[in-house]
Protein backbone atom coordinates (compact mmCIF):
# COMPACT_ATOMS: atom_id res chain seq x y z
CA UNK A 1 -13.28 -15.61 21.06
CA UNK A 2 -10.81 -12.43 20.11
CA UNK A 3 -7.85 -15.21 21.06
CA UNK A 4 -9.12 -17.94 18.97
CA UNK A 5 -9.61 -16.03 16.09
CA UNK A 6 -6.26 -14.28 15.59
CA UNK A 7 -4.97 -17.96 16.15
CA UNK A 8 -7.19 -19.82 13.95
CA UNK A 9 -6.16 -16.77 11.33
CA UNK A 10 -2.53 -17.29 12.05
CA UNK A 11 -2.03 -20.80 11.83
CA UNK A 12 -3.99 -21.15 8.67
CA UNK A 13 -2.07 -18.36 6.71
CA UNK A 14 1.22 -20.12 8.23
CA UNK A 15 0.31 -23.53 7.21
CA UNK A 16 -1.68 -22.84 3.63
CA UNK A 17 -0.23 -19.28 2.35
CA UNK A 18 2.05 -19.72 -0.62
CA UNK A 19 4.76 -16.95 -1.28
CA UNK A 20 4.16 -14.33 -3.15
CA UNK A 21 5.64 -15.45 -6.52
CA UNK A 22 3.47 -18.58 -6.22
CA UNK A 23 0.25 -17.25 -5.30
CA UNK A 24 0.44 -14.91 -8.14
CA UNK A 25 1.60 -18.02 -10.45
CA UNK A 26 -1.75 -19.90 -9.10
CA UNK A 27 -3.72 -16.26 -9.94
CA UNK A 28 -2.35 -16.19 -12.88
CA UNK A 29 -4.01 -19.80 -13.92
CA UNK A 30 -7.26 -19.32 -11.89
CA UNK A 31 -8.21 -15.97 -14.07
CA UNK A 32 -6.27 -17.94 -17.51
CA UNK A 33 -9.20 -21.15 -17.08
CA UNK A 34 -12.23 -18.24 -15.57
CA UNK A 35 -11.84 -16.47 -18.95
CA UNK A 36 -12.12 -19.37 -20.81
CA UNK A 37 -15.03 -21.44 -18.62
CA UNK A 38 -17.30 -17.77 -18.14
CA UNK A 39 -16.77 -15.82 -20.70
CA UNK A 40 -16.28 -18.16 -23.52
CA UNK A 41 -13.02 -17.13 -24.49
CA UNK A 42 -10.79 -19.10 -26.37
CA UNK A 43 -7.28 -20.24 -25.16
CA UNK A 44 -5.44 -18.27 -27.75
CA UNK A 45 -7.25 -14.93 -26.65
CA UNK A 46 -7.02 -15.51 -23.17
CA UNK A 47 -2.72 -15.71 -23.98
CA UNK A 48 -2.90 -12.26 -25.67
CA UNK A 49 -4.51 -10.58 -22.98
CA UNK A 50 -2.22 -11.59 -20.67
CA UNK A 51 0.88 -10.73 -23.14
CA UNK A 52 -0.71 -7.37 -24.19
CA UNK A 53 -1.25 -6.95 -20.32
CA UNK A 54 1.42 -7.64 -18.94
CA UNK A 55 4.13 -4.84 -19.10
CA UNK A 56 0.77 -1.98 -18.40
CA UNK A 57 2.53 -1.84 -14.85
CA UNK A 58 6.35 -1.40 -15.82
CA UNK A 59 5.92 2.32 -14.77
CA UNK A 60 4.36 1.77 -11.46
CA UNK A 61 6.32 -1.06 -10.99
CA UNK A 62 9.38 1.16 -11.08
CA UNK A 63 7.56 3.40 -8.80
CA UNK A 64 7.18 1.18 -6.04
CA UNK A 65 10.73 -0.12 -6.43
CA UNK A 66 11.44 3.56 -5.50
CA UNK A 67 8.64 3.57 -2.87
CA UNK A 68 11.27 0.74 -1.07
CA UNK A 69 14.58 1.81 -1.96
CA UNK A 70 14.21 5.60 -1.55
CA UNK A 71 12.83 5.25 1.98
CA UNK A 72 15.22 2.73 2.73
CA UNK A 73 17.95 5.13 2.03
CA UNK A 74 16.48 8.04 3.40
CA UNK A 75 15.33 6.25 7.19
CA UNK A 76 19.28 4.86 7.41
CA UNK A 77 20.69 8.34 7.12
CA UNK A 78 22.04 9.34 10.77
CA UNK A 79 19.71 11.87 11.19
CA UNK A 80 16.21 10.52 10.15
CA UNK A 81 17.36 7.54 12.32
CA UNK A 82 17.80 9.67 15.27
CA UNK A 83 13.92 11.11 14.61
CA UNK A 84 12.34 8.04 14.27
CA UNK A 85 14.73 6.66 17.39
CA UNK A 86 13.22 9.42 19.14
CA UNK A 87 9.73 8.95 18.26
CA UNK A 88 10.28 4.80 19.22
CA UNK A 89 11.24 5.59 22.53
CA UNK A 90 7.94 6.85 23.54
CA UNK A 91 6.82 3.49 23.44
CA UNK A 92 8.14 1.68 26.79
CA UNK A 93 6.11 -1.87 26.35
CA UNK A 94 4.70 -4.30 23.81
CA UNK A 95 1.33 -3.19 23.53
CA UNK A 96 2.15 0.98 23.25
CA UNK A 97 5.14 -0.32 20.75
CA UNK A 98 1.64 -1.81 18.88
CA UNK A 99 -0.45 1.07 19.70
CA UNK A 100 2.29 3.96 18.53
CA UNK A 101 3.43 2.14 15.15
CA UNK A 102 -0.37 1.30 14.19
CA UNK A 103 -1.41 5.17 15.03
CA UNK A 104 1.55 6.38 12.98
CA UNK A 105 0.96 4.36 10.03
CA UNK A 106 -3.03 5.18 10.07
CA UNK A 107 -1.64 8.84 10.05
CA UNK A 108 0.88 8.70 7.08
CA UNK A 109 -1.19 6.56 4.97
CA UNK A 110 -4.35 9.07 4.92
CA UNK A 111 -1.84 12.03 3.72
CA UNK A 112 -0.17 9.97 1.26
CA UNK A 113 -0.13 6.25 0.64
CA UNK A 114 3.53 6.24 -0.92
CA UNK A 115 4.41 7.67 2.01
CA UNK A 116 2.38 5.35 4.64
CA UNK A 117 3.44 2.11 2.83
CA UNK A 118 7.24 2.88 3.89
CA UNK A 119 7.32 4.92 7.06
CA UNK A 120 4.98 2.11 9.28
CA UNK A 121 8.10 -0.49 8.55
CA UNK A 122 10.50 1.71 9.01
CA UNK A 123 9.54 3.20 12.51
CA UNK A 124 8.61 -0.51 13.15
CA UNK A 125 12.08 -1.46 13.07
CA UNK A 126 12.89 1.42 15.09
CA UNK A 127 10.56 0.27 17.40
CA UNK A 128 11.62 -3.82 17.50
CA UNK A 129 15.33 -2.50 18.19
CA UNK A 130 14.31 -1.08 21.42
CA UNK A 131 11.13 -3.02 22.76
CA UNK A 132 11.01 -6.59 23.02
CA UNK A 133 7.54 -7.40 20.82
CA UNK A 134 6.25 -10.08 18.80
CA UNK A 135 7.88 -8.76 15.41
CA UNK A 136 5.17 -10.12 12.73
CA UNK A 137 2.55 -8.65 14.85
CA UNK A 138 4.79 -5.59 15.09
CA UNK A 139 4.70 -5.17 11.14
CA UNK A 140 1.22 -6.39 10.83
CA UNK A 141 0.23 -3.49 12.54
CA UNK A 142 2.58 -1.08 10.68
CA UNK A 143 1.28 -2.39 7.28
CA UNK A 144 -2.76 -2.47 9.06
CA UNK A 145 -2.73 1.16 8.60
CA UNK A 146 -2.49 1.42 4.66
CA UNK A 147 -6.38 0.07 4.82
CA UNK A 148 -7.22 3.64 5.56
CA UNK A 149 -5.04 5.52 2.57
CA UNK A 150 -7.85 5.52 -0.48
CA UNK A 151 -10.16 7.31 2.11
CA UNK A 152 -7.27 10.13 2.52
CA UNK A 153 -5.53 12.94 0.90
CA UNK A 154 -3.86 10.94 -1.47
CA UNK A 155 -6.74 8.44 -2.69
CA UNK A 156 -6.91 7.96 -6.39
CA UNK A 157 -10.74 7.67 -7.22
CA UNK A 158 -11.47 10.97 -5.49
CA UNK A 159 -8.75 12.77 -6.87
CA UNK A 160 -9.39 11.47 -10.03
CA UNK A 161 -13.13 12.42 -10.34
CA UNK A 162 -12.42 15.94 -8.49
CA UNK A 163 -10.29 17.01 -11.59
CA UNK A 164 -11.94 18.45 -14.66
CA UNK A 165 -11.68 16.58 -17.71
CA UNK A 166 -11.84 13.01 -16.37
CA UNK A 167 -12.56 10.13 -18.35
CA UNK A 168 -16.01 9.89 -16.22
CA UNK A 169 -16.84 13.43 -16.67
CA UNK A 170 -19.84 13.42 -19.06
CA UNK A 171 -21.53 10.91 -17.23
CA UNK A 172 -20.86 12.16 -13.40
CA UNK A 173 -19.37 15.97 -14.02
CA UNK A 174 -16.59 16.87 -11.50
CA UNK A 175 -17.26 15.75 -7.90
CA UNK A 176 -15.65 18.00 -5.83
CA UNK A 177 -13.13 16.15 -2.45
CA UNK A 178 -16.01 17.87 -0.08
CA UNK A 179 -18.30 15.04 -1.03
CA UNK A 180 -15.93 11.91 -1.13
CA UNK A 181 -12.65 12.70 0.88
CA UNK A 182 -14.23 15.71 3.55
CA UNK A 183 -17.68 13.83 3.43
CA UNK A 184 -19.31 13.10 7.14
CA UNK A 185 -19.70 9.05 5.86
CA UNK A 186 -16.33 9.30 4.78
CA UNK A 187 -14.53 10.65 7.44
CA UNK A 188 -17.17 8.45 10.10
CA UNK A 189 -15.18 5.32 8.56
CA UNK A 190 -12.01 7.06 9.02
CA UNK A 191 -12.15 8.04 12.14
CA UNK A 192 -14.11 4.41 13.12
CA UNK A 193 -10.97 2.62 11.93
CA UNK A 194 -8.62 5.36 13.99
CA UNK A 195 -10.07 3.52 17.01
CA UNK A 196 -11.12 -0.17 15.76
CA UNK A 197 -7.28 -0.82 14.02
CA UNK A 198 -5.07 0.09 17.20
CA UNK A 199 -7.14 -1.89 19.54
CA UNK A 200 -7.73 -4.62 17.54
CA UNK A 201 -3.90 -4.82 16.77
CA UNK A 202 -2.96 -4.65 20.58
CA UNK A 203 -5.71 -7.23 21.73
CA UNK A 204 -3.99 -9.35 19.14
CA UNK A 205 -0.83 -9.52 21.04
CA UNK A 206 0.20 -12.67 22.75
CA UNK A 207 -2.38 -14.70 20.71
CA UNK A 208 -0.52 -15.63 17.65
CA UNK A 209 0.55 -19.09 16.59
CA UNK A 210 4.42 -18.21 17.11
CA UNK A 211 5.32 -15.07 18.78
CA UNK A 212 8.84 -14.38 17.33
CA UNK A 213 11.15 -12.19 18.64
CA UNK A 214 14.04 -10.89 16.60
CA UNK A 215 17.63 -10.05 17.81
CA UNK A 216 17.71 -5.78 17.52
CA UNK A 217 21.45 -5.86 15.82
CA UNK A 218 19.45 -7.53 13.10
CA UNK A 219 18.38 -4.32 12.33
CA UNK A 220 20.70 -2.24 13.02
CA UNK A 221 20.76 0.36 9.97
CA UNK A 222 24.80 0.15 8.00
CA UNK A 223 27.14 2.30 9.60
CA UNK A 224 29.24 4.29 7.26
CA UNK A 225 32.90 2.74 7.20
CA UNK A 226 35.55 5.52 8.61
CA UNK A 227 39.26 5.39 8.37
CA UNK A 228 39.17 5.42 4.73
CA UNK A 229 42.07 6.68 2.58
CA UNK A 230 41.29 8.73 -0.32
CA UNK A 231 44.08 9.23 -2.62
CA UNK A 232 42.82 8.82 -6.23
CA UNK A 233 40.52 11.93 -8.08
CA UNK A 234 37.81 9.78 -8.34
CA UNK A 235 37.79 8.78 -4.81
CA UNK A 236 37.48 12.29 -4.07
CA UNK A 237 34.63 13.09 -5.98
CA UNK A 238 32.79 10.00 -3.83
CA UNK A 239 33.67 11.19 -0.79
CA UNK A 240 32.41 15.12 -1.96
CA UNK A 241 30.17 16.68 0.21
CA UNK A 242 29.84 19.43 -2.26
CA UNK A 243 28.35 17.62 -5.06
CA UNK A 244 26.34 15.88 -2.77
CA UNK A 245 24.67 19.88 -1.43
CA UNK A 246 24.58 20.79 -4.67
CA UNK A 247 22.37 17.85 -5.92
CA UNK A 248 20.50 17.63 -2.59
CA UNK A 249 19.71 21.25 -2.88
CA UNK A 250 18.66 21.58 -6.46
CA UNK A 251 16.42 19.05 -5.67
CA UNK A 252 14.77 20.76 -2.55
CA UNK A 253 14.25 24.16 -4.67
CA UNK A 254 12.39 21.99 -7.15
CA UNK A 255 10.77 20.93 -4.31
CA UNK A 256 10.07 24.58 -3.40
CA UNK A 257 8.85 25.47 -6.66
CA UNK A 258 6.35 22.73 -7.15
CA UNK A 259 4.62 23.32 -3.21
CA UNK A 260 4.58 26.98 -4.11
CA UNK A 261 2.84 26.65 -7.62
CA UNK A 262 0.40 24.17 -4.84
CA UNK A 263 1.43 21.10 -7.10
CA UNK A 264 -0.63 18.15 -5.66
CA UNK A 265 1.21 15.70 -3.29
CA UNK A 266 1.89 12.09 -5.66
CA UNK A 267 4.04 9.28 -5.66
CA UNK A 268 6.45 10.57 -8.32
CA UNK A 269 7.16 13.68 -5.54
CA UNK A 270 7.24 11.17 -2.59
CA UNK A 271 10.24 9.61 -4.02
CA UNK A 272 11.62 12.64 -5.50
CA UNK A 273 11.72 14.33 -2.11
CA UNK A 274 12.98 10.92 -0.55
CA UNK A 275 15.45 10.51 -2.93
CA UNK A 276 17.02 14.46 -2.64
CA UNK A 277 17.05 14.18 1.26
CA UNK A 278 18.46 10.83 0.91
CA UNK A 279 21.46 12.28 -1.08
CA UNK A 280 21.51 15.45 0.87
CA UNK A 281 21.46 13.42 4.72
CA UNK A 282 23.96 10.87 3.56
CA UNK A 283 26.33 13.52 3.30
CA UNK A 284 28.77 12.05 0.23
CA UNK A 285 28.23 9.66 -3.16
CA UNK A 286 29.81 7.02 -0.99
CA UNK A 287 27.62 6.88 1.77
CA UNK A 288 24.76 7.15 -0.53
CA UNK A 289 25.93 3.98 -2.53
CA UNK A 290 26.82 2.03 0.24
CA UNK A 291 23.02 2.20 1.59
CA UNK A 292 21.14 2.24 -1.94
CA UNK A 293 23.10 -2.02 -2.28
CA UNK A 294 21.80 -2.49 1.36
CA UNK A 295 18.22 -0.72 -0.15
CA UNK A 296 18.11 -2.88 -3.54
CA UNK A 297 18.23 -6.18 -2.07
CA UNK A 298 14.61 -6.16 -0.91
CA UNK A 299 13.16 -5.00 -4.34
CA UNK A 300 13.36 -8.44 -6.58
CA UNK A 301 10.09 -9.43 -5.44
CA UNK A 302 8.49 -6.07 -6.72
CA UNK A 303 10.61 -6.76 -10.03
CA UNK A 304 9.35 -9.89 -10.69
CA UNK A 305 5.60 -10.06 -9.00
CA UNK A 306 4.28 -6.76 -10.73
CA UNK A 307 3.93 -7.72 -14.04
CA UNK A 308 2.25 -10.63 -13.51
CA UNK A 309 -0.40 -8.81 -11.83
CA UNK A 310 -0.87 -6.95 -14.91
CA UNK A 311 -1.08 -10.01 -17.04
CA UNK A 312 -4.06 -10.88 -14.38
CA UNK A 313 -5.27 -7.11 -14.74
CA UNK A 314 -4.79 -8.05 -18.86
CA UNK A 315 -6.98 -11.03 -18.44
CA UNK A 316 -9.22 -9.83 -16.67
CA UNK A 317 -10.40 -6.30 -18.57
CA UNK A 318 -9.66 -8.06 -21.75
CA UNK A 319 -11.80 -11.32 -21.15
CA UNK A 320 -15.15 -9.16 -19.82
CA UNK A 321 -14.50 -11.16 -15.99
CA UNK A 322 -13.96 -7.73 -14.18
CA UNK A 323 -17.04 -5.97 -16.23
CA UNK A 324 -19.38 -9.25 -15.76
CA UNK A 325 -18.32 -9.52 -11.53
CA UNK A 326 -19.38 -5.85 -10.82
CA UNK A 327 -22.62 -5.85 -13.24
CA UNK A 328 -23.65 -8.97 -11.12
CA UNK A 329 -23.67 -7.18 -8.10
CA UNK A 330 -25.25 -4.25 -9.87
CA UNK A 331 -27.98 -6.66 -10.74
CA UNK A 332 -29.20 -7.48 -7.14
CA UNK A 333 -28.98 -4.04 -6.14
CA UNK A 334 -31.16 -1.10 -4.97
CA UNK A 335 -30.24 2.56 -4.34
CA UNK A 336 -29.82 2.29 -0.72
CA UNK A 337 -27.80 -1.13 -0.68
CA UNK A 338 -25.52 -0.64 -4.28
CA UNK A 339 -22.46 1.26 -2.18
CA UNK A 340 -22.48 -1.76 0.02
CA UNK A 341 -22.55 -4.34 -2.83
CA UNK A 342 -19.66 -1.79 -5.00
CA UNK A 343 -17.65 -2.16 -2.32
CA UNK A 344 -18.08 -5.84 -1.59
CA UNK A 345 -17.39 -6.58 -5.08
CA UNK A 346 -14.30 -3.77 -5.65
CA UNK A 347 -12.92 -5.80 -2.85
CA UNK A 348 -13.27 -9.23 -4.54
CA UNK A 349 -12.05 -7.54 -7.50
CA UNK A 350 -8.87 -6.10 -5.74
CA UNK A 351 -7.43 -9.46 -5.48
CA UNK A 352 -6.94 -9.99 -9.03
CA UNK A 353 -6.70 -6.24 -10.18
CA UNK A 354 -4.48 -4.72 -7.04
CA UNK A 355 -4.09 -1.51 -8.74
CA UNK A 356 -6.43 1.18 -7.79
CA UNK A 357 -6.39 3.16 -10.72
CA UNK A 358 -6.96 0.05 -13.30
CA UNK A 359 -9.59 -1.32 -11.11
CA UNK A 360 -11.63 2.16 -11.24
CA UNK A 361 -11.75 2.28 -14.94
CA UNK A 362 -13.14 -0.71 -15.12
CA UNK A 363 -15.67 -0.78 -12.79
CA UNK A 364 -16.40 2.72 -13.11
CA UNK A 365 -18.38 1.87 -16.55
CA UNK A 366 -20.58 -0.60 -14.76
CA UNK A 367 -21.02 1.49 -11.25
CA UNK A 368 -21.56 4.44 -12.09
CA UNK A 369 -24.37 4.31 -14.77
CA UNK A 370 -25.98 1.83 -12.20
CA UNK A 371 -25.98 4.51 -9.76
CA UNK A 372 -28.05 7.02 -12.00
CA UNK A 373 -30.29 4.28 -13.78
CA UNK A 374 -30.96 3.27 -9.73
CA UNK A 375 -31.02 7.02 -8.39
CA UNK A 376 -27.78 6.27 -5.91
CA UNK A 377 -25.65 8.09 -4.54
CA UNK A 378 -23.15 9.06 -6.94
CA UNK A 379 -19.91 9.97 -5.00
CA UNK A 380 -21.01 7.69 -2.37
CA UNK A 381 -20.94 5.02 -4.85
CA UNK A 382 -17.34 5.90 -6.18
CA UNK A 383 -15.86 6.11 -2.56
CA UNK A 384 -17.21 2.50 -2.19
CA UNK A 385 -14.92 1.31 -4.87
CA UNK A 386 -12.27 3.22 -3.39
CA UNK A 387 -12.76 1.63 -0.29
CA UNK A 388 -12.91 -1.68 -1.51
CA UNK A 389 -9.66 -1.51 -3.27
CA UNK A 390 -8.00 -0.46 -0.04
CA UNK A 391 -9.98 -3.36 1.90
CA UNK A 392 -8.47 -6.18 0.64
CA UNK A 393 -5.11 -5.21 0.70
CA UNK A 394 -5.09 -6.39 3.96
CA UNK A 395 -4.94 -9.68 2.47
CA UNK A 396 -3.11 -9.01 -1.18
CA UNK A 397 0.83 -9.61 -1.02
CA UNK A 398 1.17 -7.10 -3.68
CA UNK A 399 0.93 -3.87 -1.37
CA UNK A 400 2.77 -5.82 1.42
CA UNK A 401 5.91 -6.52 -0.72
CA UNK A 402 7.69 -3.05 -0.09
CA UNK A 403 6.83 -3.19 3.85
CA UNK A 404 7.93 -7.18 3.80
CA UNK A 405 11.04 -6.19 2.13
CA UNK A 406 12.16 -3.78 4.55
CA UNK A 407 11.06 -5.94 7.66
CA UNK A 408 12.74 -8.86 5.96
CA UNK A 409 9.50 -11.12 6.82
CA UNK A 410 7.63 -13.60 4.31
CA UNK A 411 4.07 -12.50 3.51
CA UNK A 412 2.67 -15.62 5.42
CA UNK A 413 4.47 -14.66 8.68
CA UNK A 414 2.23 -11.08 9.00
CA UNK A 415 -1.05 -12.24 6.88
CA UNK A 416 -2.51 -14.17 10.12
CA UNK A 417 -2.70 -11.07 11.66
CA UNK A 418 -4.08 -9.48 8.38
CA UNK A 419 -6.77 -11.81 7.98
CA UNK A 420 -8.49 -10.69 11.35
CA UNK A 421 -8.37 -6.64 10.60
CA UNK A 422 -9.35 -7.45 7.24
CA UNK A 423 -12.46 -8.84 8.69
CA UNK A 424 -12.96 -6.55 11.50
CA UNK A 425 -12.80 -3.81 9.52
CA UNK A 426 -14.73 -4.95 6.93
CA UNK A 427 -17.83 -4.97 9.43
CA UNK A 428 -17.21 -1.10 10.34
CA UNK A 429 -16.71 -0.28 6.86
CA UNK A 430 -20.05 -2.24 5.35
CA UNK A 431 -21.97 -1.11 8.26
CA UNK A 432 -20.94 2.53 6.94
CA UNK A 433 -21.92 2.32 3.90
CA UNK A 434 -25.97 0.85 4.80
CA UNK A 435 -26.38 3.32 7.42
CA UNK A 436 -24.03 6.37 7.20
């Protein structure tokens, strides 16, 4: 049964998956005619939703750019290849190359998703340059671990509603991490999907459509050029180790100076530390460049793809769609069952807002008065809509892109494998909510 569905998933993400660009093109139409067909909205308003929507992201979007590109740089210097080199070759067949990355990346995404998002590909390459292994599967399993990363350290509705003066505050107060991240039904799914992702990921092996198998110099990381001559004062500058320490190392006392003031662990210091080490491990300005063109190449897909998504996120706030979903699925809801329909519908919703911030202030003034008028659980209720949002990323290009990029796969090769945690662990995570 296990066999047929990982091929039945495969084959039909293979055969009717568009790319990325396209599917977000089709999105962009679907929610454009939904607007206009459900919530009466005119052509003409539906267009300036998406145009006042539509550059929302540009700051994120740069974000993730740096997400890619900064731990592209920083994995190809010599020494953070050697650690992850070392770390691949505890893994000595296929299914402990499947077991190790998927473990890893369940690891890094609950500490910090920035983080999670780029280390699983990274070490998966390590991984596929010393282990022969179906390579989709490979960074299936390396992206399968960012379902876990609004449930961790780093997850935006929990953080958000644990700091004082939230937009929420007046109606829910501050709700402190001990009852959403450190909860017992919290970390029960966690630790549920510690076990259920790995195993599901290594059962999958050898039951695709296409097993491919790459060639490791593919990805072999860019080996500085030596035998250079450096004659001219400029060329000396680029080859300076000194300015490259001195950067490097202002960079790690800001570092310093923000972890002992206990600054909170975000994206804007994941790629700030990235980016130092990368300049400090690369050794000169040269070395530096050379890997930032290899880095770049992988990022016009973010570039392009993000602000369409928040022309859909536009469209979709703007039009009433997003507020009308989740007050449906407040409306056949009790107290015991809303957390399972929040996070059904946060899911459904994550597809066309894939952002988890926007997503929780929208549904967050539909959820959470539900949850007092119904005498819910409050925090329970939020964490639902966290978990949601990281559900069906499983199945949303839009998270995938930076992992894709450095893998250098096409969404449709890895979703197969996608489609069959997303449903797995969408099981474990529903039964959590009912019962837990």
């Amino acid at each position: 049964m296990f066999r047929s569905l990982t091929l039945a998933s495969t084959r039909l993400t293979e055969r009717f998956l568009p790319d990325p660009y396209v599917l977000v093109l089709l999105l962009t139409l679907l929610v454009f005619v939904s607007g206009m067909l459900f919530e009466g909205q005119s052509p003409q308003a539906m267009v300036e939703h998406w145009g006042k929507g539509f550059w929302q992201l540009l700051e994120f979007s740069m974000q993730m750019v740096l997400v890619l590109v900064t731990g592209f740089v920083l994995a190809s210097t010599p020494v953070f290849a050697r650690l992850l080199g070392a770390l691949a070759r505890l893994a000595r067949t296929p299914g402990q190359a499947i077991l190790l990355v998927t473990v890893v990346s369940l690891v890094a995404s609950w500490v910090n998703w920035g983080f999670g998002l780029v280390i699983g590909a990274l070490f998966a390459r390590q991984l596929a340059r010393r282990v022969q292994v179906d390579y989709p599967l490979l960074i299936a399993s390396a992206y399968s671990g960012f379902i876990v990363w609004h449930g961790g350290l780093s997850g935006s509705v929990p953080l958000v509603i644990a700091t004082p003066g939230h937009f929420t505050e007046k109606l829910i107060g501050v709700v402190p991490t001990s009852e959403t991240i450190f909860a017992g039904f919290n970390l029960t799914i966690v630790l549920a999907l510690f076990v259920l992702i790995p195993l599901a990921n290594r059962l999958m092996l050898g039951h695709g459509a296409r097993p491919v198998f790459v060639d490791p110099d593919r990805l072999a990381d860019p080996t500085p050029s030596t035998g250079e001559v450096v004659e001219r004062p400029a060329e000396h500058l680029e080859h300076s180790r000194l300015l490259a320490l001195a950067i490097g190392g202002l960079g790690l006392a800001y570092l310093a100076v923000h972890v002992w003031r206990q600054g909170g662990l975000n994206l804007n210091i994941v790629n700030f530390g990235f980016l130092m080490l990368g300049i400090l491990l690369h050794g000169t300005p040269h070395r530096f460049l050379r890997s930032l063109e290899e880095a770049v190449k992988g990022a016009a897909g973010i570039i392009i793809q993000f602000p369409f998504y928040a022309g859909i996120m536009g469209m979709m706030v703007g039009s009433g769609l997003a507020r009308d979903l989740s007050a449906w699925f407040v409306s056949i809801s009790t107290a015991q069952t809303l957390p399972l329909f929040t996070f059904w519908s946060a899911g459904l919703l994550n597809i066309l807002i894939p952002s988890g911030g926007g997503q929780w202030a929208v549904q967050s003034q539909v959820m959470l008065p539900a949850a007092l008028e119904l005498q819910a659980d409050v925090p329970r209720t939020a964490m639902a809509v966290a978990w949601g949002d990281a559900w069906t990323n499983m199945i949303q290009p839009f998270w995938a892109l930076p992992a894709l990029a450095i893998a250098g796969l096409r969404a449709k090769d890895v979703m197969g494998y996608c489609l069959v945690i997303l449903l797995l662990s969408g099981v474990v995570i529903s039964l959590g909510f009912l019962f837990l």
